[in-house]
N, C-alpha and C. Protein backbone atom coordinates (compact mmCIF):
# COMPACT_ATOMS: atom_id res chain seq x y z
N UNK A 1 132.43 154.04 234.22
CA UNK A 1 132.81 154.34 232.86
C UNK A 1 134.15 155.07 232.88
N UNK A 2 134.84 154.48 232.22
CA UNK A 2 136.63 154.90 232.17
C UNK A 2 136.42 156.40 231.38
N UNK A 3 137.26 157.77 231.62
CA UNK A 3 137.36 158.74 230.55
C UNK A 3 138.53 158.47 229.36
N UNK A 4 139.05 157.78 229.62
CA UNK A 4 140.07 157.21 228.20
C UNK A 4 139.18 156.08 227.27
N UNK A 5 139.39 156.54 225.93
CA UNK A 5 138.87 155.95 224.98
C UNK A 5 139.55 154.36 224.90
N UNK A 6 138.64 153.60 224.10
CA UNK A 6 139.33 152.13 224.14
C UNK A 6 138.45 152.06 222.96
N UNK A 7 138.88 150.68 222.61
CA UNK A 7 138.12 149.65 221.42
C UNK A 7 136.65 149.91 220.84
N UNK A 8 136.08 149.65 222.67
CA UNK A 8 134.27 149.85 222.99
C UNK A 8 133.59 151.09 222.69
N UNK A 9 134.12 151.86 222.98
CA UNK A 9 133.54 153.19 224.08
C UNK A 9 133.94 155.08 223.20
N UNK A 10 134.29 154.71 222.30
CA UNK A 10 134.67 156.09 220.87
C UNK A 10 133.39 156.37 220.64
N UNK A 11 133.12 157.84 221.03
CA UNK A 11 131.85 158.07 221.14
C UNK A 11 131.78 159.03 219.51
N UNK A 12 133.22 159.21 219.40
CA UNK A 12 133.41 160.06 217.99
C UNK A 12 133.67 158.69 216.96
N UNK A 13 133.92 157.60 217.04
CA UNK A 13 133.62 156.77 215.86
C UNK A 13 132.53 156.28 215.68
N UNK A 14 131.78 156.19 216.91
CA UNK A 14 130.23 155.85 216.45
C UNK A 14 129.76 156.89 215.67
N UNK A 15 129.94 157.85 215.95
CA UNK A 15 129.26 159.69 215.45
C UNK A 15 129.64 159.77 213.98
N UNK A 16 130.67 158.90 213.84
CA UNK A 16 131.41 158.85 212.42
C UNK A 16 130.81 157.86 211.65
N UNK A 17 130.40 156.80 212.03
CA UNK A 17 129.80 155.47 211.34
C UNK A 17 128.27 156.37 211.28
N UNK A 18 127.70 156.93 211.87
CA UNK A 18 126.37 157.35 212.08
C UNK A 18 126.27 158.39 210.66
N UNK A 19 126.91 159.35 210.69
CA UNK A 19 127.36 160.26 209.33
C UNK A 19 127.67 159.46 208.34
N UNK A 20 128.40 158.60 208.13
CA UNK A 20 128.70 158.45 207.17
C UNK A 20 127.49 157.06 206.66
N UNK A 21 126.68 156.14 207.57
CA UNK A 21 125.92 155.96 207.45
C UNK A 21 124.60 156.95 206.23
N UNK A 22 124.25 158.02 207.19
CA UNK A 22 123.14 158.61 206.65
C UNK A 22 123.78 158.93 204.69
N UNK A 23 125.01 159.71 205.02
CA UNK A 23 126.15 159.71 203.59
C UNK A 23 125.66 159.00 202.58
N UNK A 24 126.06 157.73 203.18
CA UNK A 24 125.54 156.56 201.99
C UNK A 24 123.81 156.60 201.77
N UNK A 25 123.07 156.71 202.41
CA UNK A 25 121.43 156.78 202.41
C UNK A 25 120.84 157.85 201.63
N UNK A 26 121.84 158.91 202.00
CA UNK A 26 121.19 160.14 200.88
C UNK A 26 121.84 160.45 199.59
N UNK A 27 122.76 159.47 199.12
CA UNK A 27 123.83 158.81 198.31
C UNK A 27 122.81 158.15 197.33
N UNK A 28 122.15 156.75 197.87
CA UNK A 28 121.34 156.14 197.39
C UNK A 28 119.77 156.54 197.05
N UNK A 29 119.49 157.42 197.41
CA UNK A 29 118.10 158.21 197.15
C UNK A 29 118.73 159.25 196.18
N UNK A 30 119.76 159.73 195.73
CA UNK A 30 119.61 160.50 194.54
C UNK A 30 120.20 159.05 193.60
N UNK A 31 120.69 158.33 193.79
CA UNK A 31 120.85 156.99 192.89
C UNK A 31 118.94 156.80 192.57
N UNK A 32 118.48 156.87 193.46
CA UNK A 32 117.04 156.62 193.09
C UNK A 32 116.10 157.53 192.27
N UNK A 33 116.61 158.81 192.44
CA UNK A 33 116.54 160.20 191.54
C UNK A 33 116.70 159.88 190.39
N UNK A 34 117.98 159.34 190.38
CA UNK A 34 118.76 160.08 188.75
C UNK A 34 118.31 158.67 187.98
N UNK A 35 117.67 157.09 188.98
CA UNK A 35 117.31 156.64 188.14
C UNK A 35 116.01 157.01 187.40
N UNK A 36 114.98 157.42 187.99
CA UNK A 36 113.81 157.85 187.82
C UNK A 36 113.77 158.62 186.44
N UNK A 37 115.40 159.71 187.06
CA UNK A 37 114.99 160.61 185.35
C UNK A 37 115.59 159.47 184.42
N UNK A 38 116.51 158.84 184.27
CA UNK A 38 116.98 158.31 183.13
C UNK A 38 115.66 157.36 182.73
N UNK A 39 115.15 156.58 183.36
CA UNK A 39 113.30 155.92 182.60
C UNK A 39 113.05 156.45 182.37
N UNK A 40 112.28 157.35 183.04
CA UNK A 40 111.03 158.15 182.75
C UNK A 40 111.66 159.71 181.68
N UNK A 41 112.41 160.13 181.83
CA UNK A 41 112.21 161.44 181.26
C UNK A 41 112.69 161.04 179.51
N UNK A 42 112.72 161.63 178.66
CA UNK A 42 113.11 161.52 177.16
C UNK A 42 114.25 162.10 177.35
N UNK A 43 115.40 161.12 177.83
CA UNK A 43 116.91 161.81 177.34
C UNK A 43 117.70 161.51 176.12
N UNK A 44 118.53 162.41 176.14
CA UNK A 44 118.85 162.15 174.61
C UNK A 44 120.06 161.06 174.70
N UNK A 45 120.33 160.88 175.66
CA UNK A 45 121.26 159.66 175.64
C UNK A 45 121.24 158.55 176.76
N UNK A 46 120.36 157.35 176.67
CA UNK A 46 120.03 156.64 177.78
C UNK A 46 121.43 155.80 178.30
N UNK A 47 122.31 156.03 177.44
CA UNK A 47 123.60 155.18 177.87
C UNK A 47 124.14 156.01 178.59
N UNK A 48 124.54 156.69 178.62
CA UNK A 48 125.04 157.78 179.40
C UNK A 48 124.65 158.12 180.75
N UNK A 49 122.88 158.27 180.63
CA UNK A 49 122.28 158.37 181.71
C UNK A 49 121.89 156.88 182.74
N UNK A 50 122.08 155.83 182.09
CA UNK A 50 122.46 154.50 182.51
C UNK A 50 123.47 154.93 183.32
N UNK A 51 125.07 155.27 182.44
CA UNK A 51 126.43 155.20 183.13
C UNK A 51 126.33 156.08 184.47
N UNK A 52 125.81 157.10 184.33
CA UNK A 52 126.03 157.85 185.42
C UNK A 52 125.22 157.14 186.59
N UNK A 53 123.86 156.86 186.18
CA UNK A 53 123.11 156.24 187.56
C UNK A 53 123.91 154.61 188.29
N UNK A 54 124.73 154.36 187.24
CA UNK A 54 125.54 153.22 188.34
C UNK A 54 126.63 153.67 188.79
N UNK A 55 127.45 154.90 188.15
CA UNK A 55 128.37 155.15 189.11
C UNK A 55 127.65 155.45 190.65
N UNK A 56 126.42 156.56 190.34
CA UNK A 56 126.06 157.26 192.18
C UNK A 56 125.97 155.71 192.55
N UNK A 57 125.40 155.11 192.33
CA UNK A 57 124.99 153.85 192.91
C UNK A 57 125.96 153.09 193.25
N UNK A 58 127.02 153.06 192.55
CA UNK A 58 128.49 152.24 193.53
C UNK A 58 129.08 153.44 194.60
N UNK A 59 128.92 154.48 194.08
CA UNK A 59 129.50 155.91 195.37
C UNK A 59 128.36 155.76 196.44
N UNK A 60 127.22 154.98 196.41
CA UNK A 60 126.26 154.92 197.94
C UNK A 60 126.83 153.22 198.36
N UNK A 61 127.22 152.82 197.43
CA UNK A 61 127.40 151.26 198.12
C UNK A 61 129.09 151.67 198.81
N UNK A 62 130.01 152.09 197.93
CA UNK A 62 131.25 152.67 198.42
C UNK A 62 131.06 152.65 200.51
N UNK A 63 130.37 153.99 200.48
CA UNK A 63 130.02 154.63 201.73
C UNK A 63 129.48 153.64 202.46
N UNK A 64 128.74 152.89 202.52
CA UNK A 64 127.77 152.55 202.91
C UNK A 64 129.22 151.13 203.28
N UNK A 65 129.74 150.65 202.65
CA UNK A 65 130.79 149.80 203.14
C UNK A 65 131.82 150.02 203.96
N UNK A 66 132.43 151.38 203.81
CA UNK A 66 133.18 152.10 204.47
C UNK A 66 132.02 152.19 206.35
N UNK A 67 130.90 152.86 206.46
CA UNK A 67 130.46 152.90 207.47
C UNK A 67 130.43 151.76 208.31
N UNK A 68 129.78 150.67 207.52
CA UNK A 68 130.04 149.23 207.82
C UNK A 68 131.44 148.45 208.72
N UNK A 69 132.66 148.95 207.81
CA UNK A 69 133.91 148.50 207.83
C UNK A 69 134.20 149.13 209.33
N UNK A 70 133.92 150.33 209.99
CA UNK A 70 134.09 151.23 210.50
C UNK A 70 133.47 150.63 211.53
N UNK A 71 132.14 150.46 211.59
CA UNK A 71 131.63 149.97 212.79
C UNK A 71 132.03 148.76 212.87
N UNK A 72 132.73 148.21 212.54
CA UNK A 72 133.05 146.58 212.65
C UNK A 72 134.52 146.63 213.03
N UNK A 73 135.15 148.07 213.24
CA UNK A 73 136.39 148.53 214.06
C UNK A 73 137.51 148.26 212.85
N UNK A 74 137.24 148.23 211.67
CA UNK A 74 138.25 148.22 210.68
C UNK A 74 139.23 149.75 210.66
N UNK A 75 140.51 149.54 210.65
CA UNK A 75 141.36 150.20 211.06
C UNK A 75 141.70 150.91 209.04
N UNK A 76 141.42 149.72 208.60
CA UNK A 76 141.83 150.46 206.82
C UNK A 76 140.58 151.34 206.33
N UNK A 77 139.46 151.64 207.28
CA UNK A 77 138.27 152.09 206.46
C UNK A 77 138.69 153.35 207.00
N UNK A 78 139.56 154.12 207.76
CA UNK A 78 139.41 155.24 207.88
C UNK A 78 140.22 156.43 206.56
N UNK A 79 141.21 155.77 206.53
CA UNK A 79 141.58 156.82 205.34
C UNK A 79 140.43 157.02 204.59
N UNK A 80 140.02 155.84 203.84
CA UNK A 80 139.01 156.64 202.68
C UNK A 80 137.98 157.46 202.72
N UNK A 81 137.38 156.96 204.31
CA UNK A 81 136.22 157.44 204.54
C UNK A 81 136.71 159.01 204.93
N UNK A 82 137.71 159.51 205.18
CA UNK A 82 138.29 160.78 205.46
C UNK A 82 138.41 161.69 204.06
N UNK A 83 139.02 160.93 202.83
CA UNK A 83 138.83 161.56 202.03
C UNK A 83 137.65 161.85 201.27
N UNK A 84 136.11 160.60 201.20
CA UNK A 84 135.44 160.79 201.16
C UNK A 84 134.81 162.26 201.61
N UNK A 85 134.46 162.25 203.27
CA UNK A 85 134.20 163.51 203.98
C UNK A 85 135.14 164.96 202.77
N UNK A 86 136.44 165.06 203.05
CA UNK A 86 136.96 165.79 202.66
C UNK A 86 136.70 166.03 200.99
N UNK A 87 136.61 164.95 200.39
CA UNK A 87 135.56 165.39 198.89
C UNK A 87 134.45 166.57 199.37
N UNK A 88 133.52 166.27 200.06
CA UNK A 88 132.25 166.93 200.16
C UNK A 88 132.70 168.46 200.27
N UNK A 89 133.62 168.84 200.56
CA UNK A 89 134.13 170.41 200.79
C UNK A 89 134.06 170.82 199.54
N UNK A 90 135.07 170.64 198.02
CA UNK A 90 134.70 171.36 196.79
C UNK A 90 133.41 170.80 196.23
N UNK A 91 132.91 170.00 196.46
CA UNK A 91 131.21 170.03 195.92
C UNK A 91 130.57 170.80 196.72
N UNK A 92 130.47 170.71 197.72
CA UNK A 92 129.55 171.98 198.64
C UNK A 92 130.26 173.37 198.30
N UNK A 93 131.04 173.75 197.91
CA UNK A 93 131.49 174.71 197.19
C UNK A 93 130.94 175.17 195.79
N UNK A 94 131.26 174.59 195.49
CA UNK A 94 130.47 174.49 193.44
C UNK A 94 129.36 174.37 193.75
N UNK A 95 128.67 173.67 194.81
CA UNK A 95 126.91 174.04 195.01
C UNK A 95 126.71 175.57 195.33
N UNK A 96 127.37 176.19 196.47
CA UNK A 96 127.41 176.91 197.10
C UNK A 96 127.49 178.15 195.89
N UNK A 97 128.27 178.22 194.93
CA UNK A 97 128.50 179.19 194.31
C UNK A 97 127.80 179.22 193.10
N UNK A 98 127.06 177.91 192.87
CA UNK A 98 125.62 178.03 191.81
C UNK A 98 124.38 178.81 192.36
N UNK A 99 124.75 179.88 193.67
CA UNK A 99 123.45 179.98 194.17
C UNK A 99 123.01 179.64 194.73
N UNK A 100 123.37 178.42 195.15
CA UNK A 100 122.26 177.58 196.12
C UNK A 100 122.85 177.13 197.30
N UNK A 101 123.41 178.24 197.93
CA UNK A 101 124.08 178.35 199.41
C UNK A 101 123.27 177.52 200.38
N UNK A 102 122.01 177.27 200.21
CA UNK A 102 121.59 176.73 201.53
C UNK A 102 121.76 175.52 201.41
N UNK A 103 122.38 174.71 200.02
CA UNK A 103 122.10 173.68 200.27
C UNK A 103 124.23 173.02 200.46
N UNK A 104 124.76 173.79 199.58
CA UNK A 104 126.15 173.65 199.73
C UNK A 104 126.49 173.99 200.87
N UNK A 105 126.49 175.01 201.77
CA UNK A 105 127.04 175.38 203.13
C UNK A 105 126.91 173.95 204.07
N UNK A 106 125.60 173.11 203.99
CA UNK A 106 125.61 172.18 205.28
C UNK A 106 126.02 170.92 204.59
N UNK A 107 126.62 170.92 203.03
CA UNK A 107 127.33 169.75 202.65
C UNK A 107 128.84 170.11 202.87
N UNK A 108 129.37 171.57 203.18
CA UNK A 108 130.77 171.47 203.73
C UNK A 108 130.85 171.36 205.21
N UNK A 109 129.19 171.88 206.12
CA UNK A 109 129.95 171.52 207.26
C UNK A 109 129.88 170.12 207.70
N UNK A 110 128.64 169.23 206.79
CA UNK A 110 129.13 167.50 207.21
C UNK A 110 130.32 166.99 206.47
N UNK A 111 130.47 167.60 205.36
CA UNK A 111 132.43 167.37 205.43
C UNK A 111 133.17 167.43 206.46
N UNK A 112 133.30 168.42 206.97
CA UNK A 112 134.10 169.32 207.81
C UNK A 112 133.73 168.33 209.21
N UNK A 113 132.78 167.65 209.77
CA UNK A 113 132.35 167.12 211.13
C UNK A 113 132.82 166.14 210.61
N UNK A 114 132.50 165.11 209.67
CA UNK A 114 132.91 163.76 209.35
C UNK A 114 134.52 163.61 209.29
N UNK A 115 135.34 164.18 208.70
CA UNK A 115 136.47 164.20 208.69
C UNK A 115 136.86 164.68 210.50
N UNK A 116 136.56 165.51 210.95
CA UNK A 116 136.83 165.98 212.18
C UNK A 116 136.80 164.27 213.21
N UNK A 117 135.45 164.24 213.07
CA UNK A 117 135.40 163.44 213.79
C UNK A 117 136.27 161.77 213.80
N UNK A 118 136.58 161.80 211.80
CA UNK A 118 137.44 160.37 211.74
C UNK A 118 138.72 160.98 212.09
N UNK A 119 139.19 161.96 212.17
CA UNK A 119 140.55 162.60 212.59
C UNK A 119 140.86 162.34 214.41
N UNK A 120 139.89 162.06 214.82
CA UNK A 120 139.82 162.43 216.34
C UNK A 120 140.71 161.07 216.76
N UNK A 121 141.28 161.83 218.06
CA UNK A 121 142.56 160.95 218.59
C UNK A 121 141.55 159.73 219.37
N UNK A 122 140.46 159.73 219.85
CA UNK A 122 139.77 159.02 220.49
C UNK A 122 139.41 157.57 219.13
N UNK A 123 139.30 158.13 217.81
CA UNK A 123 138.82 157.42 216.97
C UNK A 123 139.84 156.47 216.77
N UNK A 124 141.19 157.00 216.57
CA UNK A 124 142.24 156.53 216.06
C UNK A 124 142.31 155.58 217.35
N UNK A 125 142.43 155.53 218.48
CA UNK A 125 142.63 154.58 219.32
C UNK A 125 141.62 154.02 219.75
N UNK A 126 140.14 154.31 219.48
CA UNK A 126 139.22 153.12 219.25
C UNK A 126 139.14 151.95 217.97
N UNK A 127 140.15 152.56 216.72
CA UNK A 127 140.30 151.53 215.89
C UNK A 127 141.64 150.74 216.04
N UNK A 128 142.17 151.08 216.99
CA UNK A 128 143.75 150.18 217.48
C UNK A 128 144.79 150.87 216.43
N UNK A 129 144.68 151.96 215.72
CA UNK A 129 145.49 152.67 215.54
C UNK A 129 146.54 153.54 216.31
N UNK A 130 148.25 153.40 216.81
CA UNK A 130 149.10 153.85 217.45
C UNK A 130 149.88 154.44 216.78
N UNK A 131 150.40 155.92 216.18
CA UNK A 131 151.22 155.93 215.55
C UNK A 131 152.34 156.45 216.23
N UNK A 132 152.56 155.75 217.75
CA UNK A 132 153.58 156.04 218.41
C UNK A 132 154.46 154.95 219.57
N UNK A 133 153.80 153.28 218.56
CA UNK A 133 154.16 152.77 219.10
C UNK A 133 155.82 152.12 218.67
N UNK A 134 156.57 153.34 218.22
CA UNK A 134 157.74 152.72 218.02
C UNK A 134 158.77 153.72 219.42
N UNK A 135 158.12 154.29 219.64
CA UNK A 135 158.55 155.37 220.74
C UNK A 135 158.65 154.82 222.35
């Protein structure tokens, strides 16, 4: 087994498709939440609560394509999926400061790993990204 990263062998882009995997999964289970309340509960505005349950629901398909794109060595899925990650920092914030620290603190540090890890020089040259091949 070679210690230089290649194409195959990015042990931080798998780690990254794997996160951002689960991302999209727990993405789509509050899509499954928020549909639940919009049936079942008496809201006062079912259009609304319609609109919102298909946006989460394109933000879990979003992810969930991006992880995809990623494991399939797509070189354009990393920006987004970086800003994605890097979203999760001011929402785990605004969770964090409603009180409910336990649950915001470990949505900034899988920000903080997901981005880390799509940042990683091993990643960038397991997706055939060079930004020094004019040198």
């Amino acid at each position: 087994m070679t210690d230089t990263p290649t194409r195959t062998n990015a042990p931080t882009l798998r780690w990254a498709v794997r996160l951002l995997a689960v991302e999209g999964l727990l993405i789509g289970a509050a899509a499954a939440y928020v549909a639940y309340e919009v049936f079942t509960a008496t809201a006062t505005s079912k259009q609304s609560g319609s609109a919102f349950f298909a946006f989460v629901l394109i933000c879990a398909l979003f992810v969930g394509v991006l992880a995809r794109s990623l494991y399939n060595y797509r070189a354009w899925a990393r920006g987004p999926a970086i800003v994605v990650n890097l979203l999760l920092l001011p929402t785990g914030y605004y969770v964090a400061e409603g009180l409910v620290a336990y649950a915001g603190v470990p949505i900034m540090i899988v920000g903080l790993v997901g981005a880390g890890l799509l940042l990683a020089p091993s990643t960038r040259t397991a997706l055939g990204i060079n930004y020094y091949r004019d040198q």
